[in-house]
Protein backbone atom coordinates (compact mmCIF):
# COMPACT_ATOMS: atom_id res chain seq x y z
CA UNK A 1 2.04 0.92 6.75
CA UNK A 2 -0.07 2.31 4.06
CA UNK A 3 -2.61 -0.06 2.76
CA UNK A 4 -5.22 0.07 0.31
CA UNK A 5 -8.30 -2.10 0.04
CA UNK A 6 -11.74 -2.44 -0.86
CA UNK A 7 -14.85 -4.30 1.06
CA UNK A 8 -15.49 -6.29 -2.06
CA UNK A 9 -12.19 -7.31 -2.86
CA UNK A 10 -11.86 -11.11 -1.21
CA UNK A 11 -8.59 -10.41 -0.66
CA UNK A 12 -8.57 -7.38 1.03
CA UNK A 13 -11.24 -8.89 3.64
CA UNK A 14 -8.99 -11.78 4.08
CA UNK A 15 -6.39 -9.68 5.60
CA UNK A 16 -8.23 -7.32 7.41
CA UNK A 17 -8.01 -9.67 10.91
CA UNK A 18 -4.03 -9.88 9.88
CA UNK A 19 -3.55 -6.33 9.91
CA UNK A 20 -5.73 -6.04 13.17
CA UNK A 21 -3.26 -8.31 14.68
CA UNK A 22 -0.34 -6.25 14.04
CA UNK A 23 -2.01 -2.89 14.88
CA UNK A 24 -2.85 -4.84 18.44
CA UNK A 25 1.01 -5.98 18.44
CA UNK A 26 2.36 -3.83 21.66
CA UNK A 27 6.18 -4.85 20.14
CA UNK A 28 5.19 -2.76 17.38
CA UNK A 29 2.89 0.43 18.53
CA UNK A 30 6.16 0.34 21.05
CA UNK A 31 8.19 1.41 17.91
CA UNK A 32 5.55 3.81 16.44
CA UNK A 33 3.80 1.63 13.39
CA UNK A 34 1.43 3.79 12.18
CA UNK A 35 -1.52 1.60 9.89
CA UNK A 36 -3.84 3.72 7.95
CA UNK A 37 -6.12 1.33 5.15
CA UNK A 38 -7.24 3.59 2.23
CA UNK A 39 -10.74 2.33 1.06
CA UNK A 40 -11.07 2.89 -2.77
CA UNK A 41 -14.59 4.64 -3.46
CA UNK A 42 -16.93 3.18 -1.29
CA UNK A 43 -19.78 4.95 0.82
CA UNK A 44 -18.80 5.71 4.54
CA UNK A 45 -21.96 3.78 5.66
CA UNK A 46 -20.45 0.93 3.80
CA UNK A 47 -17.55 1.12 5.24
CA UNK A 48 -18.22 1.52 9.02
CA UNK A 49 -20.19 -1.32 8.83
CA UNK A 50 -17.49 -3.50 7.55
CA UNK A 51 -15.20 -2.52 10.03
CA UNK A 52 -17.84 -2.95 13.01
CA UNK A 53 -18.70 -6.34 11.50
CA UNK A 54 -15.00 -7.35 12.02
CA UNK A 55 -13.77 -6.05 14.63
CA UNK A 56 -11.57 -3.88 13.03
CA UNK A 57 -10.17 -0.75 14.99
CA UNK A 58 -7.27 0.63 12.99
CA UNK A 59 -7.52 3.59 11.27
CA UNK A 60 -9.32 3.37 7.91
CA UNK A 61 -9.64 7.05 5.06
CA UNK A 62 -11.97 7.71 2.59
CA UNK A 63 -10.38 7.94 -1.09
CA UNK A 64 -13.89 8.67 -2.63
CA UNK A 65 -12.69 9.71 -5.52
CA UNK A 66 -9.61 7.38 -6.03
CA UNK A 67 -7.42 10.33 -6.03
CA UNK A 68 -4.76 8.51 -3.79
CA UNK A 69 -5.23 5.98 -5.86
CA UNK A 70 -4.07 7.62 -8.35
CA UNK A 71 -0.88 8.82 -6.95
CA UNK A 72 -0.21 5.57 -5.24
CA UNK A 73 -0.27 4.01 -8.62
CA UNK A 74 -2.87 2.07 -7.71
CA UNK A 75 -3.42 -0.88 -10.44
CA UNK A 76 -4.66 -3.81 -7.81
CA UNK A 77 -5.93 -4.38 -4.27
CA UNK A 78 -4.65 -5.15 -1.75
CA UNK A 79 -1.66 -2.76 -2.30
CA UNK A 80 0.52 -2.41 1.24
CA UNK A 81 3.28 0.60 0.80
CA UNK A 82 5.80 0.63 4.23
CA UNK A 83 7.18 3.76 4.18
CA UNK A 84 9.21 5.00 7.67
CA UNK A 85 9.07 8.03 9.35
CA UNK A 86 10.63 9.91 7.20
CA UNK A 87 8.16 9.65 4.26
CA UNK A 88 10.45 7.32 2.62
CA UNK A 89 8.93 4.68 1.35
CA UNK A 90 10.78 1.14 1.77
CA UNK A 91 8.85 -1.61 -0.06
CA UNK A 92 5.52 -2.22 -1.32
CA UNK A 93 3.47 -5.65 -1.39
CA UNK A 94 1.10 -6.13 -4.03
CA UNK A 95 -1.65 -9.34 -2.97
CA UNK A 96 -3.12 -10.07 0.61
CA UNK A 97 -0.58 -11.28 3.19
CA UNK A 98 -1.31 -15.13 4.08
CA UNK A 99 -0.68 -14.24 8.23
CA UNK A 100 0.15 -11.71 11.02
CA UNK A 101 3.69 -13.45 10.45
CA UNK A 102 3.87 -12.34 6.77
CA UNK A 103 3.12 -8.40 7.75
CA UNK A 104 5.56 -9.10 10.73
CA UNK A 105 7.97 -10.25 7.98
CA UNK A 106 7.34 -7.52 5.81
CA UNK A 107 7.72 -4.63 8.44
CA UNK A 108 11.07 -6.11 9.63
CA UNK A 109 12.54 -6.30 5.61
CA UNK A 110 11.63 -2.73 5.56
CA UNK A 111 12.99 -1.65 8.45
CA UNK A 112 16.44 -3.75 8.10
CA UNK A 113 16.21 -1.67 4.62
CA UNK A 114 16.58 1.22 6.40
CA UNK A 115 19.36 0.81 8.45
């Protein structure tokens, strides 16, 4: 689950304790979800403290330059890609999911995809 955010998007910060959920969910580190959150161009310090604030433990990159941005395609934020093991990627969800239930949703659609 590759998503991409920003501390000043509204969004984005609404779904932050949604994705924390999932990356808690045994169910699914027991099938190897990986969740990395791109932040687009903001400072480290900015950054940590965000995640510190909230509680946040998964694993957040740098794009300081917005070069993954760019070859994500990145138009808006949030942006969630689900791509599998393979490097394939399944489905993409542009907007902030509403609950741990819609990522839980989303991951299963892309995995049924696969199979």
């Amino acid at each position: 689950m590759l998503n991409f955010w920003a501390t000043g998007c509204p969004p984005c910060r609404t779904e932050m304790p949604f994705i924390q959920e999932v990356f808690e969910d045994e169910e699914w580190r027991g099938q190897g979800l990986v969740i990395l959150a791109i932040n687009l161009g903001e400072p480290h310090s900015t950054v940590k403290k965000f995640m510190e604030d909230n509680g946040l433990s998964f694993t957040v990159l740098l794009d300081s330059e917005l070069d993954v941005a760019e070859i994500y395609n990145v138009s808006y934020i949030p942006l969630t890609y689900f791509i599998d093991k393979n490097g394939i990627m399944k489905d993409r969800k542009i907007g902030a999911f509403a609950d741990k239930a819609d990522i839980d949703w989303a991951l299963l659609n892309s995995i049924m995809e696969g199979e």
